[in-house]
PDB file of N, CA and C in Angstrom:
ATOM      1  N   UNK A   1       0.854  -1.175   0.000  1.00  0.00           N
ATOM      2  CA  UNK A   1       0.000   0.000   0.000  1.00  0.00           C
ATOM      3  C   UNK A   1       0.894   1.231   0.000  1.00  0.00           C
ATOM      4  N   UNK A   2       0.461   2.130  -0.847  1.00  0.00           N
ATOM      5  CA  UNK A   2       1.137   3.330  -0.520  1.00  0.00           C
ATOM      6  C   UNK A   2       0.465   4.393  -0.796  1.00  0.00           C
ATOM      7  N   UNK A   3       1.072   5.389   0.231  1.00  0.00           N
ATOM      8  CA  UNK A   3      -0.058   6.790   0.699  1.00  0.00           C
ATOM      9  C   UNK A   3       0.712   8.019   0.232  1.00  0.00           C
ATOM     10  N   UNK A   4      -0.016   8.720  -0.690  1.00  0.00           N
ATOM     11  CA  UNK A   4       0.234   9.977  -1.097  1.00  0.00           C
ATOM     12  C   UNK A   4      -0.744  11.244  -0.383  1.00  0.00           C
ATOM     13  N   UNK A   5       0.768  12.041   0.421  1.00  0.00           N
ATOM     14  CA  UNK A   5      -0.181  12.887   1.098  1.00  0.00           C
ATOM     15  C   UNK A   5       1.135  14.151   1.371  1.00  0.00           C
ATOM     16  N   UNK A   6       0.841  14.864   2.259  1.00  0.00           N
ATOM     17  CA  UNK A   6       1.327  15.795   3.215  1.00  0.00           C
ATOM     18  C   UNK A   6       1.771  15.436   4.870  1.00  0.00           C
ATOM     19  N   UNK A   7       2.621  15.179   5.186  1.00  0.00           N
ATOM     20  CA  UNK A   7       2.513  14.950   6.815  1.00  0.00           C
ATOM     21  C   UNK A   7       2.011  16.130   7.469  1.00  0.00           C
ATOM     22  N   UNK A   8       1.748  17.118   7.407  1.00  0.00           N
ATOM     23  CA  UNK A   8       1.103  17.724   8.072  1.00  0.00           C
ATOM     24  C   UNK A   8      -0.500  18.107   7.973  1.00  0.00           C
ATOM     25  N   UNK A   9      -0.555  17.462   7.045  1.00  0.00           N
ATOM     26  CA  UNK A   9      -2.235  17.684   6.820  1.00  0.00           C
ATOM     27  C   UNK A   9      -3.016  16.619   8.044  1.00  0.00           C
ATOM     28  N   UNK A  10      -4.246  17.052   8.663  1.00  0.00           N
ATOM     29  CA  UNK A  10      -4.730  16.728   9.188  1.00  0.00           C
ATOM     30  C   UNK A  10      -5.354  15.528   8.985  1.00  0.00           C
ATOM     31  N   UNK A  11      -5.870  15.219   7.751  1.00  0.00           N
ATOM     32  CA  UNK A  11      -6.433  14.279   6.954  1.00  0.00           C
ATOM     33  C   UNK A  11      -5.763  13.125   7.127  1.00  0.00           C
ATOM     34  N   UNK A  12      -4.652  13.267   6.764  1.00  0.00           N
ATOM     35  CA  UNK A  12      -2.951  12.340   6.896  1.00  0.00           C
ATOM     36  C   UNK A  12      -3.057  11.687   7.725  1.00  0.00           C
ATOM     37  N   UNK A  13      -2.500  12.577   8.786  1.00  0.00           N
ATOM     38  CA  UNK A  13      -2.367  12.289  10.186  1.00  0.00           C
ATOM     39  C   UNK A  13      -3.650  11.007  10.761  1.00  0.00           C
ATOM     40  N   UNK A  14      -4.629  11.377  10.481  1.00  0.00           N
ATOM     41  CA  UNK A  14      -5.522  10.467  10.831  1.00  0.00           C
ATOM     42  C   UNK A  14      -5.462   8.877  10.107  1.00  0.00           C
ATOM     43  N   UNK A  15      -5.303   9.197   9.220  1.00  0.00           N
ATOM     44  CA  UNK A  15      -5.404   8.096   8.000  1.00  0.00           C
ATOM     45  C   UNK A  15      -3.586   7.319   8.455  1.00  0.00           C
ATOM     46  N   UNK A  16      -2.934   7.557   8.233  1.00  0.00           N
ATOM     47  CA  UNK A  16      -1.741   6.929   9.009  1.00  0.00           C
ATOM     48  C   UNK A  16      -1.569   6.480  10.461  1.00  0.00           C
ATOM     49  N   UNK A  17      -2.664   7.647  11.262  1.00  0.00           N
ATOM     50  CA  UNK A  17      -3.201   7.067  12.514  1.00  0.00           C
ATOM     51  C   UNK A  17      -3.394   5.582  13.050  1.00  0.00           C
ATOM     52  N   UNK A  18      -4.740   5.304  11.780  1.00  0.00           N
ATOM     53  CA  UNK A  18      -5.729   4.582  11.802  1.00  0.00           C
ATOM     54  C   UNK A  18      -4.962   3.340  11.195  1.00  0.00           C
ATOM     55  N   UNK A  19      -4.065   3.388  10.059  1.00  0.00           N
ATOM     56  CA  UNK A  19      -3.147   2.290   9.943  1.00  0.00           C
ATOM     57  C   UNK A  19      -2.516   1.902  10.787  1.00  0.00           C
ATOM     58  N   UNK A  20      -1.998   2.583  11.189  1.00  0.00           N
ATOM     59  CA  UNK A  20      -0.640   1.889  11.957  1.00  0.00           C
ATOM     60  C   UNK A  20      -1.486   1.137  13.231  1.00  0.00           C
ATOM     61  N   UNK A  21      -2.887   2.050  13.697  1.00  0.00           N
ATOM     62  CA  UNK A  21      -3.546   1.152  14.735  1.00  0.00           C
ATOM     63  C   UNK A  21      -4.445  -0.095  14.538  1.00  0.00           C
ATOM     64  N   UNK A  22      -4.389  -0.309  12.767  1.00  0.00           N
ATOM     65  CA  UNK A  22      -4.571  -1.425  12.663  1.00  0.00           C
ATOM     66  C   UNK A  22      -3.310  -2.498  12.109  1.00  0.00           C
ATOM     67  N   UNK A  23      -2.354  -1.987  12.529  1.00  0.00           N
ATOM     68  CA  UNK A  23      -1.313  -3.159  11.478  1.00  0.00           C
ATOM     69  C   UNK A  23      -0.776  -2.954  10.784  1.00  0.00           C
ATOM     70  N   UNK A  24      -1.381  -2.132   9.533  1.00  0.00           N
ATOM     71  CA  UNK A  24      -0.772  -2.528   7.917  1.00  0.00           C
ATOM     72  C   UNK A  24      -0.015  -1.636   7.674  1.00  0.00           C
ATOM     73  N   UNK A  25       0.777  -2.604   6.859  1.00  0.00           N
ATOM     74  CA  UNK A  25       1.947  -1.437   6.471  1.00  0.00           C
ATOM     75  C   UNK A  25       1.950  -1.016   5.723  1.00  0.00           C
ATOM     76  N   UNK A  26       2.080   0.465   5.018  1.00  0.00           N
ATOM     77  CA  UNK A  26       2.511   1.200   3.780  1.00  0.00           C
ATOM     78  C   UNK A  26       3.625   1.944   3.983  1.00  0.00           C
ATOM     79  N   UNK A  27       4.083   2.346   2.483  1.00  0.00           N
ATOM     80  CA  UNK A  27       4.765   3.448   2.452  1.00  0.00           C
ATOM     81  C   UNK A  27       4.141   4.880   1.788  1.00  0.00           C
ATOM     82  N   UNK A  28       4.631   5.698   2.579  1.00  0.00           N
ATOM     83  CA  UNK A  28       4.410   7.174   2.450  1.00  0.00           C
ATOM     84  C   UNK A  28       5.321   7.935   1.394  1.00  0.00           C
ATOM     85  N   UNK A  29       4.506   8.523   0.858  1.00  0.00           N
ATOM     86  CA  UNK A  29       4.922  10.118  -0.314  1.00  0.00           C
ATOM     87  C   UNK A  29       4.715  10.994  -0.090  1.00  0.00           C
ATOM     88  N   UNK A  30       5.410  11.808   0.808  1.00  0.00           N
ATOM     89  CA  UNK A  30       4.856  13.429   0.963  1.00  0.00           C
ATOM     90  C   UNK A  30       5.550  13.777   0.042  1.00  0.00           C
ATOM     91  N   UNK A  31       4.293  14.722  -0.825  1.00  0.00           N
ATOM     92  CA  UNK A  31       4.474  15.265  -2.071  1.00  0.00           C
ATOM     93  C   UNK A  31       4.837  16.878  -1.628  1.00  0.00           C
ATOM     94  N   UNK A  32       4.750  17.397  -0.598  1.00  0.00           N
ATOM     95  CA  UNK A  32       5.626  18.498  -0.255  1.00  0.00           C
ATOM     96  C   UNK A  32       7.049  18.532  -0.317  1.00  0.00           C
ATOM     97  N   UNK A  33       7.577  16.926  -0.394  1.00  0.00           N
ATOM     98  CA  UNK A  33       8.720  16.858  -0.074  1.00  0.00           C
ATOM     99  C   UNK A  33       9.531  16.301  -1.272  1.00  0.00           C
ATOM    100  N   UNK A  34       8.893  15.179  -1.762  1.00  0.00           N
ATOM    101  CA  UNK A  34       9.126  14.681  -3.141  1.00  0.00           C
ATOM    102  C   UNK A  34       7.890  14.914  -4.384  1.00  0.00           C
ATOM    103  N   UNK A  35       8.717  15.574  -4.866  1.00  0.00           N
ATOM    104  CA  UNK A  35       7.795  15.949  -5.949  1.00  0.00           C
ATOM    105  C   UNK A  35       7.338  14.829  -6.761  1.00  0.00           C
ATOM    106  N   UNK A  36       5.632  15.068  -7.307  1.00  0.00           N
ATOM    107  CA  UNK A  36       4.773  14.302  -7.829  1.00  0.00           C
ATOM    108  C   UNK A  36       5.577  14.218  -9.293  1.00  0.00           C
ATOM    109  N   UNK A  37       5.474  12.411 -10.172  1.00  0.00           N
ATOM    110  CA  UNK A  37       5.863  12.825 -10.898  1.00  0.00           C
ATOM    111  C   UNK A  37       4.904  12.473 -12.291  1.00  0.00           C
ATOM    112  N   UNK A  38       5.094  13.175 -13.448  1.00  0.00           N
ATOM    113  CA  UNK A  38       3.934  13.634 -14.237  1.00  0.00           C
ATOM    114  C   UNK A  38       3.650  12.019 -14.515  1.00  0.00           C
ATOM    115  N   UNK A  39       4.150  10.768 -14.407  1.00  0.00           N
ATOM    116  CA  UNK A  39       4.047   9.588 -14.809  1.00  0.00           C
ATOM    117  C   UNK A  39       2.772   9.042 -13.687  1.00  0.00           C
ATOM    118  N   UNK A  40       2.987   9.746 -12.347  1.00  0.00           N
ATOM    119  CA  UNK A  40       2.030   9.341 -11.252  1.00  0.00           C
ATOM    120  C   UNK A  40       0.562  10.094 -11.729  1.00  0.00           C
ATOM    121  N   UNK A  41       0.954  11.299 -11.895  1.00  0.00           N
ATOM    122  CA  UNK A  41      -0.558  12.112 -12.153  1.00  0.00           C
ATOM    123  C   UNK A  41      -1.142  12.004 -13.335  1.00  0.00           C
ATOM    124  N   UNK A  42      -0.404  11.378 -14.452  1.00  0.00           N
ATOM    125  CA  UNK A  42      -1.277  10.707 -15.708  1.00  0.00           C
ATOM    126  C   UNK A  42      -1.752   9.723 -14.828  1.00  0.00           C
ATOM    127  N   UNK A  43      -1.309   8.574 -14.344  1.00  0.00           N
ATOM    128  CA  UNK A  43      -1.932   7.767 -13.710  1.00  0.00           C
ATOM    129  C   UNK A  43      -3.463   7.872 -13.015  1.00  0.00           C
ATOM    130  N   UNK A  44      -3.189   9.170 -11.848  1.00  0.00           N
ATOM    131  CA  UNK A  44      -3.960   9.342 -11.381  1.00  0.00           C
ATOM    132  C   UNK A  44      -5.745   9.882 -11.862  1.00  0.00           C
ATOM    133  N   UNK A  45      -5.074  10.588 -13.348  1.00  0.00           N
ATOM    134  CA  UNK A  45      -6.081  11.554 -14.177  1.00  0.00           C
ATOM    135  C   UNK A  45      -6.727  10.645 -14.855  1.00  0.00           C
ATOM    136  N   UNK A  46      -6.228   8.889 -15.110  1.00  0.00           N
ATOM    137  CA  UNK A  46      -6.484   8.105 -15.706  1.00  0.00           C
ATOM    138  C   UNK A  46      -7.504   6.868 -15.283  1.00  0.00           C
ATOM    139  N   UNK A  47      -6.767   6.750 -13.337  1.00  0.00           N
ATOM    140  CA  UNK A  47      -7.645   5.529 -12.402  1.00  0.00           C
ATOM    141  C   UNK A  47      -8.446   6.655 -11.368  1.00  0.00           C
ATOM    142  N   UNK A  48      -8.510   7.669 -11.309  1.00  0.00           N
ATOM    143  CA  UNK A  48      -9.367   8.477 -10.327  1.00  0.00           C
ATOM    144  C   UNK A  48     -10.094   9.819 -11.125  1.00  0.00           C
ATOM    145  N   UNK A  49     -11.460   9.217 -10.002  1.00  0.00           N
ATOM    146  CA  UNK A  49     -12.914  10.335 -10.747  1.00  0.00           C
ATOM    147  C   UNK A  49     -11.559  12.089 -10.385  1.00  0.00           C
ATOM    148  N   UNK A  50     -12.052  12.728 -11.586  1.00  0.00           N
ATOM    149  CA  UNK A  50     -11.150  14.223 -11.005  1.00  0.00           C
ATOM    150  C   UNK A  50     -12.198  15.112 -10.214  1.00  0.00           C
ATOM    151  N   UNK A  51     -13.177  14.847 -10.151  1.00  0.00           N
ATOM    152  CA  UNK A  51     -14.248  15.093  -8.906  1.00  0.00           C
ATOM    153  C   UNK A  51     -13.559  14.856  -7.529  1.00  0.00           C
ATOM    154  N   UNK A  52     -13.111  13.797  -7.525  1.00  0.00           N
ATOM    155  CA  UNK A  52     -13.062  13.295  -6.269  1.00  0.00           C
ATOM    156  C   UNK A  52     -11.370  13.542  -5.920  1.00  0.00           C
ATOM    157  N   UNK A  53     -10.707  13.927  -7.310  1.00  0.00           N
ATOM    158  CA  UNK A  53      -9.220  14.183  -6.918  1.00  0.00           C
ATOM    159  C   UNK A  53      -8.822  15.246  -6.813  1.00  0.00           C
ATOM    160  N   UNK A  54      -9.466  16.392  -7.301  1.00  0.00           N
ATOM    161  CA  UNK A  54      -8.846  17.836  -7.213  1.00  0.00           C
ATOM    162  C   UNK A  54      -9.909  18.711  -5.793  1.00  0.00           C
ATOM    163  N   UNK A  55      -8.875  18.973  -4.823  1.00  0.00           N
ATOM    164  CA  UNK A  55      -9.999  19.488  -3.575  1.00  0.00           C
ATOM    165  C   UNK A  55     -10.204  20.695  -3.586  1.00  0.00           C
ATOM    166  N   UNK A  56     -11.490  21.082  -3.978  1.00  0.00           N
ATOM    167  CA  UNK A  56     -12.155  22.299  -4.289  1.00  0.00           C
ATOM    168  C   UNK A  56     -12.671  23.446  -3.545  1.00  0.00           C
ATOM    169  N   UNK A  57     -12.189  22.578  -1.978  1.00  0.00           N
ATOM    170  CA  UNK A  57     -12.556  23.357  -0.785  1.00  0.00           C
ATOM    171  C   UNK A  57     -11.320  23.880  -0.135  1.00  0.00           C
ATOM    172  N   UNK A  58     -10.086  23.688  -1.143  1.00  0.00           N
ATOM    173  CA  UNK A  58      -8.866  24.112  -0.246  1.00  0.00           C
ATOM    174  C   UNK A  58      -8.280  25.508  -0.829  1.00  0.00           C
ATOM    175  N   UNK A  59      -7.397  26.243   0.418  1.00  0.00           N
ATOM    176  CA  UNK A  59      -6.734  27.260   0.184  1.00  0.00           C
ATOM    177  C   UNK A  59      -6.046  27.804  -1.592  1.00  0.00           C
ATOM    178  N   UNK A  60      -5.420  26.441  -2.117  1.00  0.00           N
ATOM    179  CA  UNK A  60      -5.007  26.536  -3.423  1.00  0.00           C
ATOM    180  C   UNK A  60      -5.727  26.759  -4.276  1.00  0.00           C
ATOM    181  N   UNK A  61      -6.791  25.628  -4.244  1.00  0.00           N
ATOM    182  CA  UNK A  61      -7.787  25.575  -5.587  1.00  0.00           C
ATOM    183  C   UNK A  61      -8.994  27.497  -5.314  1.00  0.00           C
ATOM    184  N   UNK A  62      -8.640  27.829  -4.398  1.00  0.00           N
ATOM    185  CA  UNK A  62      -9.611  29.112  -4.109  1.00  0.00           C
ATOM    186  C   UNK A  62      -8.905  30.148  -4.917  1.00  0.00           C
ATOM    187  N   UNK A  63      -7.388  30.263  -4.724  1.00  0.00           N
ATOM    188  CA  UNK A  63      -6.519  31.064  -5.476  1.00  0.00           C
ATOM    189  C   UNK A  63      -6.154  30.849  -6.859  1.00  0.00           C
ATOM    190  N   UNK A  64      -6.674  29.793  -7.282  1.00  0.00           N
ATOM    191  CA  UNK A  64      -7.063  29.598  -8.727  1.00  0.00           C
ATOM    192  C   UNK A  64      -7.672  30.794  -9.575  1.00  0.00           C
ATOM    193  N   UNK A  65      -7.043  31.353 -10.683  1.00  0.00           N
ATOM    194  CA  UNK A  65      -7.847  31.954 -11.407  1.00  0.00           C
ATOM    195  C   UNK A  65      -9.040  31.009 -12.159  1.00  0.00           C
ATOM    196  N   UNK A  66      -9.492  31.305 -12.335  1.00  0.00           N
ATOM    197  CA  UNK A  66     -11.242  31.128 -12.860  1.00  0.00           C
ATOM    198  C   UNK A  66     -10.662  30.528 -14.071  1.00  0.00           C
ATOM    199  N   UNK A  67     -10.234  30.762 -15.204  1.00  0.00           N
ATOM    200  CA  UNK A  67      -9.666  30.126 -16.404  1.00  0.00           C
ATOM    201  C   UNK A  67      -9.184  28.461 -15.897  1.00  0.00           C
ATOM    202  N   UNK A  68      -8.380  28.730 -14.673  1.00  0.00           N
ATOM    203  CA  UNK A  68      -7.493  27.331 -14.408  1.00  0.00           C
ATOM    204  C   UNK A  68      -8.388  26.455 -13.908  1.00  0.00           C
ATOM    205  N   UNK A  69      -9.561  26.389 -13.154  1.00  0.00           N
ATOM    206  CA  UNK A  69     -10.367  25.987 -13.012  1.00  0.00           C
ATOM    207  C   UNK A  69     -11.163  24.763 -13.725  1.00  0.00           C
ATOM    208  N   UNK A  70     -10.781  25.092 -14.801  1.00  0.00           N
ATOM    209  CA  UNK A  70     -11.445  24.209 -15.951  1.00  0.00           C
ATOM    210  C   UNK A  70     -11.247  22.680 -15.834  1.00  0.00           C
ATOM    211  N   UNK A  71     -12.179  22.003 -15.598  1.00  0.00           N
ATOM    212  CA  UNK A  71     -11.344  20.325 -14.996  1.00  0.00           C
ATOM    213  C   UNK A  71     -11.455  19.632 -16.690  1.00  0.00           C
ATOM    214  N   UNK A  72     -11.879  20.173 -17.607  1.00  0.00           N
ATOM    215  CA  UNK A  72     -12.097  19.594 -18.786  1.00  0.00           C
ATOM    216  C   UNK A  72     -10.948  19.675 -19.539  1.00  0.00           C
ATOM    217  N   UNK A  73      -9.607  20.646 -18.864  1.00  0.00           N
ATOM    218  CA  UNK A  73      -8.460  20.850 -19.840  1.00  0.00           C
ATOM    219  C   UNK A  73      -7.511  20.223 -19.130  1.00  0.00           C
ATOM    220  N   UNK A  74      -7.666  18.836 -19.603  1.00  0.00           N
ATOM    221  CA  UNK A  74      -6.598  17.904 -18.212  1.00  0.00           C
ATOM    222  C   UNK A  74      -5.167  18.201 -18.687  1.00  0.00           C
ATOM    223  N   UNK A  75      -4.913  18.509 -19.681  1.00  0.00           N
ATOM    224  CA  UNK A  75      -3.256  18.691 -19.651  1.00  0.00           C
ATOM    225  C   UNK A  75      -2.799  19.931 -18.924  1.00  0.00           C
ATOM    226  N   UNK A  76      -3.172  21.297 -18.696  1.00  0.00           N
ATOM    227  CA  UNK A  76      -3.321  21.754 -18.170  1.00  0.00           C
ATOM    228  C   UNK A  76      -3.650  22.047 -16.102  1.00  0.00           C
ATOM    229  N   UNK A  77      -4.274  20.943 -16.249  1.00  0.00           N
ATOM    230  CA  UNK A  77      -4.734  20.719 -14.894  1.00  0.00           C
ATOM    231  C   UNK A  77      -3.546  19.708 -14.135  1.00  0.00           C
ATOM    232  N   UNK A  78      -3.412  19.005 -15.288  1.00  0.00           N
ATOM    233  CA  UNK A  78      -2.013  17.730 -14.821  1.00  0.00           C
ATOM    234  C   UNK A  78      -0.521  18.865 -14.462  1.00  0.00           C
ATOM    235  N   UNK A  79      -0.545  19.902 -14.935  1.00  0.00           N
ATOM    236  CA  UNK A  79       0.879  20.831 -15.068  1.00  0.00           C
ATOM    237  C   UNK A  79       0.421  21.903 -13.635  1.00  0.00           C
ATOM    238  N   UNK A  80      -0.554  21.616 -13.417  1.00  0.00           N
ATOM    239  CA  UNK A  80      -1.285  22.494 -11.768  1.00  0.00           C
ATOM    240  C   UNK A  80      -0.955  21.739 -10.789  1.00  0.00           C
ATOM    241  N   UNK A  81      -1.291  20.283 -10.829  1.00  0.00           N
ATOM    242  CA  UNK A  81      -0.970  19.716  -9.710  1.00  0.00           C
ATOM    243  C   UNK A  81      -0.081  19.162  -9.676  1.00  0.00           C
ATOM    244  N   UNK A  82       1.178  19.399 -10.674  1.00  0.00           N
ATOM    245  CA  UNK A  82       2.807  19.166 -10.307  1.00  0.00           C
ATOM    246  C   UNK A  82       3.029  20.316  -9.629  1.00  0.00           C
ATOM    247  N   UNK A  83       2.900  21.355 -10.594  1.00  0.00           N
ATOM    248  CA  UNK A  83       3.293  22.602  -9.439  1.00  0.00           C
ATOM    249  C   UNK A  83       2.824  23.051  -8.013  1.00  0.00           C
ATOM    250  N   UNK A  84       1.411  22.443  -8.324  1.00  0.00           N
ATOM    251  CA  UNK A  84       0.445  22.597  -6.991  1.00  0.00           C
ATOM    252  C   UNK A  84       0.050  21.226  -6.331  1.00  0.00           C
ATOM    253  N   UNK A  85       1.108  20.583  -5.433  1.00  0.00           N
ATOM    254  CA  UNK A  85       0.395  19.408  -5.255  1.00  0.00           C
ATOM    255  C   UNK A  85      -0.558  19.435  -3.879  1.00  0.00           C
ATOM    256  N   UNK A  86      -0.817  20.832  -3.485  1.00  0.00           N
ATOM    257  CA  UNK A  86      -2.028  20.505  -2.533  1.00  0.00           C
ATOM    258  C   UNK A  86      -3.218  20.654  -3.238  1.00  0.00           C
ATOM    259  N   UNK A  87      -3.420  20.471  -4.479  1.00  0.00           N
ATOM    260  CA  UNK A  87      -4.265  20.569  -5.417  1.00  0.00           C
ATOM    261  C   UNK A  87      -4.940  19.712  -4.913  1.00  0.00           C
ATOM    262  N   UNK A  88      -4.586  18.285  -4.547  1.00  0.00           N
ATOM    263  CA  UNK A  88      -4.830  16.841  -4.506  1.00  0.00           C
ATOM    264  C   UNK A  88      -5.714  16.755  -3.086  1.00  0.00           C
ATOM    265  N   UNK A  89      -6.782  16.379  -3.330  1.00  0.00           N
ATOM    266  CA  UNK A  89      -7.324  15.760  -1.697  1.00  0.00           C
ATOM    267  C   UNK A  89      -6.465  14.634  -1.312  1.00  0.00           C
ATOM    268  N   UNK A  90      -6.373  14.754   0.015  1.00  0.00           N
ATOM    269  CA  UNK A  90      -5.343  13.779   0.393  1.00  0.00           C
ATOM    270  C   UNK A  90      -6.494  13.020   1.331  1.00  0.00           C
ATOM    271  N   UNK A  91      -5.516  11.657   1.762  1.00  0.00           N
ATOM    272  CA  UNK A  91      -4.162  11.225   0.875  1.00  0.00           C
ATOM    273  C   UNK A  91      -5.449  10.690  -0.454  1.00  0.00           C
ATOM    274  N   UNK A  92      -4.044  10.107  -1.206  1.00  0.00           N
ATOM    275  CA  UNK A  92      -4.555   9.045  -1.996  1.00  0.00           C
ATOM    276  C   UNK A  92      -3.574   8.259  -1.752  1.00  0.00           C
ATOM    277  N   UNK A  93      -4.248   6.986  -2.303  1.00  0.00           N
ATOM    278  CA  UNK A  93      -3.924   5.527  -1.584  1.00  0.00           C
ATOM    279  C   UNK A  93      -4.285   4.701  -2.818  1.00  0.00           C
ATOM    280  N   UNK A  94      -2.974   3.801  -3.030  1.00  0.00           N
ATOM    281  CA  UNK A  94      -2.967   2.995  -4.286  1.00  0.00           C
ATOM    282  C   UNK A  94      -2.628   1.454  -3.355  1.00  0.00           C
ATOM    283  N   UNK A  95      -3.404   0.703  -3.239  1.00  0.00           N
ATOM    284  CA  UNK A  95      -3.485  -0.709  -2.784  1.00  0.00           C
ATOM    285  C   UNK A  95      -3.922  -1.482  -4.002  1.00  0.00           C
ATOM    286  N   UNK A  96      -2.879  -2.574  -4.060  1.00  0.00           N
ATOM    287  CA  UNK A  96      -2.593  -3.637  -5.037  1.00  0.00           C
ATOM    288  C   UNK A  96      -3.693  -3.158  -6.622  1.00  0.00           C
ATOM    289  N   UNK A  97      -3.501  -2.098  -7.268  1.00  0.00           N
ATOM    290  CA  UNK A  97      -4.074  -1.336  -8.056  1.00  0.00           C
ATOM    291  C   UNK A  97      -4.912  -0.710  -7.806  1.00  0.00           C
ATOM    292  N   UNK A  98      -5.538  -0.778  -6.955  1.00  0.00           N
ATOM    293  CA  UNK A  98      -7.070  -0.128  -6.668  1.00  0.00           C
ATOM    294  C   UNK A  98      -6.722   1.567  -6.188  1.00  0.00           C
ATOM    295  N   UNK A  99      -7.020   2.431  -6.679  1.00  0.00           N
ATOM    296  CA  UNK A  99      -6.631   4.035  -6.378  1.00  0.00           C
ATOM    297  C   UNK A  99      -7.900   4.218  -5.335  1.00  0.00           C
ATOM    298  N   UNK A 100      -7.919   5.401  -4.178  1.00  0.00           N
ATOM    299  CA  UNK A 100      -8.874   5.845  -3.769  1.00  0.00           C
ATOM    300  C   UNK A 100      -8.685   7.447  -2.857  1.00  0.00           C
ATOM    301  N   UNK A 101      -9.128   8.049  -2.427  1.00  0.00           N
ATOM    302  CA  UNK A 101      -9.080   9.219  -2.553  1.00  0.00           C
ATOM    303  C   UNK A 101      -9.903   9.578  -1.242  1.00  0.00           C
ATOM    304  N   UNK A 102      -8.899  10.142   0.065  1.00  0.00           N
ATOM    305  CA  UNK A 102      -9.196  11.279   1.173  1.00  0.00           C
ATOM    306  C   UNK A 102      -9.441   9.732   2.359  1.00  0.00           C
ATOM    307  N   UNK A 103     -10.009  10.489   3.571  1.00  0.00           N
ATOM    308  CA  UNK A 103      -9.728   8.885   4.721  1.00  0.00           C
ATOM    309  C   UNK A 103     -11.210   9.073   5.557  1.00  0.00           C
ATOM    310  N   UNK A 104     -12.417   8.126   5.302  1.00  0.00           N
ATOM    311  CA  UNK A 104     -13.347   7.831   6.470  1.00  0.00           C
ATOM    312  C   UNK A 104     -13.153   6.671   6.723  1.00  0.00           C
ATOM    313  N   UNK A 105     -12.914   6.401   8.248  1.00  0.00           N
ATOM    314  CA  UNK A 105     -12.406   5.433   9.267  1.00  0.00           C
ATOM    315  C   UNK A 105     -13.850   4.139   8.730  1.00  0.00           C
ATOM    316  N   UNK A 106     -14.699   4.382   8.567  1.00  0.00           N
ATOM    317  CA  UNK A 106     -15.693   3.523   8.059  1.00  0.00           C
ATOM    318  C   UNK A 106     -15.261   2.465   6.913  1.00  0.00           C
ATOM    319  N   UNK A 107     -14.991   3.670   5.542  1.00  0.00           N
ATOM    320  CA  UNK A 107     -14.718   3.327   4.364  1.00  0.00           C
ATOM    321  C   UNK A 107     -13.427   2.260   4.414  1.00  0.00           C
ATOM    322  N   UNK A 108     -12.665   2.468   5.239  1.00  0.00           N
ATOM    323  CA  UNK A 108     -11.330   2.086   5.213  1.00  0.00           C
ATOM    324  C   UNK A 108     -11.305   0.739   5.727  1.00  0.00           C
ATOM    325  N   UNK A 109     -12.352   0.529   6.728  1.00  0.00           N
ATOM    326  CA  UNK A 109     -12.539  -0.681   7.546  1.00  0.00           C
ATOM    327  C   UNK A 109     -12.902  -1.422   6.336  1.00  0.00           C
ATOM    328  N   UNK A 110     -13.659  -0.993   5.576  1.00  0.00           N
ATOM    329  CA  UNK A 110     -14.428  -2.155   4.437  1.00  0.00           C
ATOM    330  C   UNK A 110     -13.417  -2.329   4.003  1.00  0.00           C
ATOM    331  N   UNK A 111     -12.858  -1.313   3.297  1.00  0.00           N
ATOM    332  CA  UNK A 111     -11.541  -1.317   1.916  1.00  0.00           C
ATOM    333  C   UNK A 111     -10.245  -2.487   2.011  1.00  0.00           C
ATOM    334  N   UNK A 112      -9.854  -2.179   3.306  1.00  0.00           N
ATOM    335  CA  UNK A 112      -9.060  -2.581   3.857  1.00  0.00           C
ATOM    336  C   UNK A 112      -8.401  -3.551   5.270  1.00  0.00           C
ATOM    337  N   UNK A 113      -9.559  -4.059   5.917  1.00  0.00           N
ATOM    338  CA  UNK A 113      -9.588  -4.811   6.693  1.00  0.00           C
ATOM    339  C   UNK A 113     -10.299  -6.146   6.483  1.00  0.00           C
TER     340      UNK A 113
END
């Protein structure tokens, strides 16, 4: 399993929480730290709804000009969230192919336990 996120995001924190208090092991990508690379975010633009991948309620995506906004101009949008990787609701989480996107302690029990 491995988790693409921020260590300081709150979201994170919980979701790595909640692993480690059940067991499983992953490895971590803070994309603050190592940059996303355009081979991951084709990926991502490819196995995840962009509804559910670009977070529309955060500080970044608000400072968006209105033009950039556009989720229909994915090459464009793919060159935002290299530069901008808090673009991304976190984490995302790629288990044995399966992509999924942000952490409810519910969801996770199904997903993953």
């Amino acid at each position: 399993m491995k988790i693409y996120g921020i260590k300081n995001c709150d979201t994170v924190k919980k979701a790595l929480k909640w692993l480690d208090s059940n067991s499983l092991s992953y490895e971590f990508h803070d994309f603050k730290k190592e940059p996303l690379s355009q081979a991951l975010v084709d990926q991502w633009f490819t196995q995840v709804d962009l509804e559910k991948l670009i977070n529309k309620r955060g500080t970044t995506w608000r400072q968006l000009d209105e033009s950039q906004k556009d989720l229909s101009n994915t090459q464009a949008l793919k060159q935002l969230v290299i530069e901008k990787p808090t673009l991304v609701k976190r984490p995302v989480v790629e288990n044995n192919g399966q992509w999924s996107v942000g952490f409810k302690a519910e969801d996770w029990q199904n997903q993953f336990l």
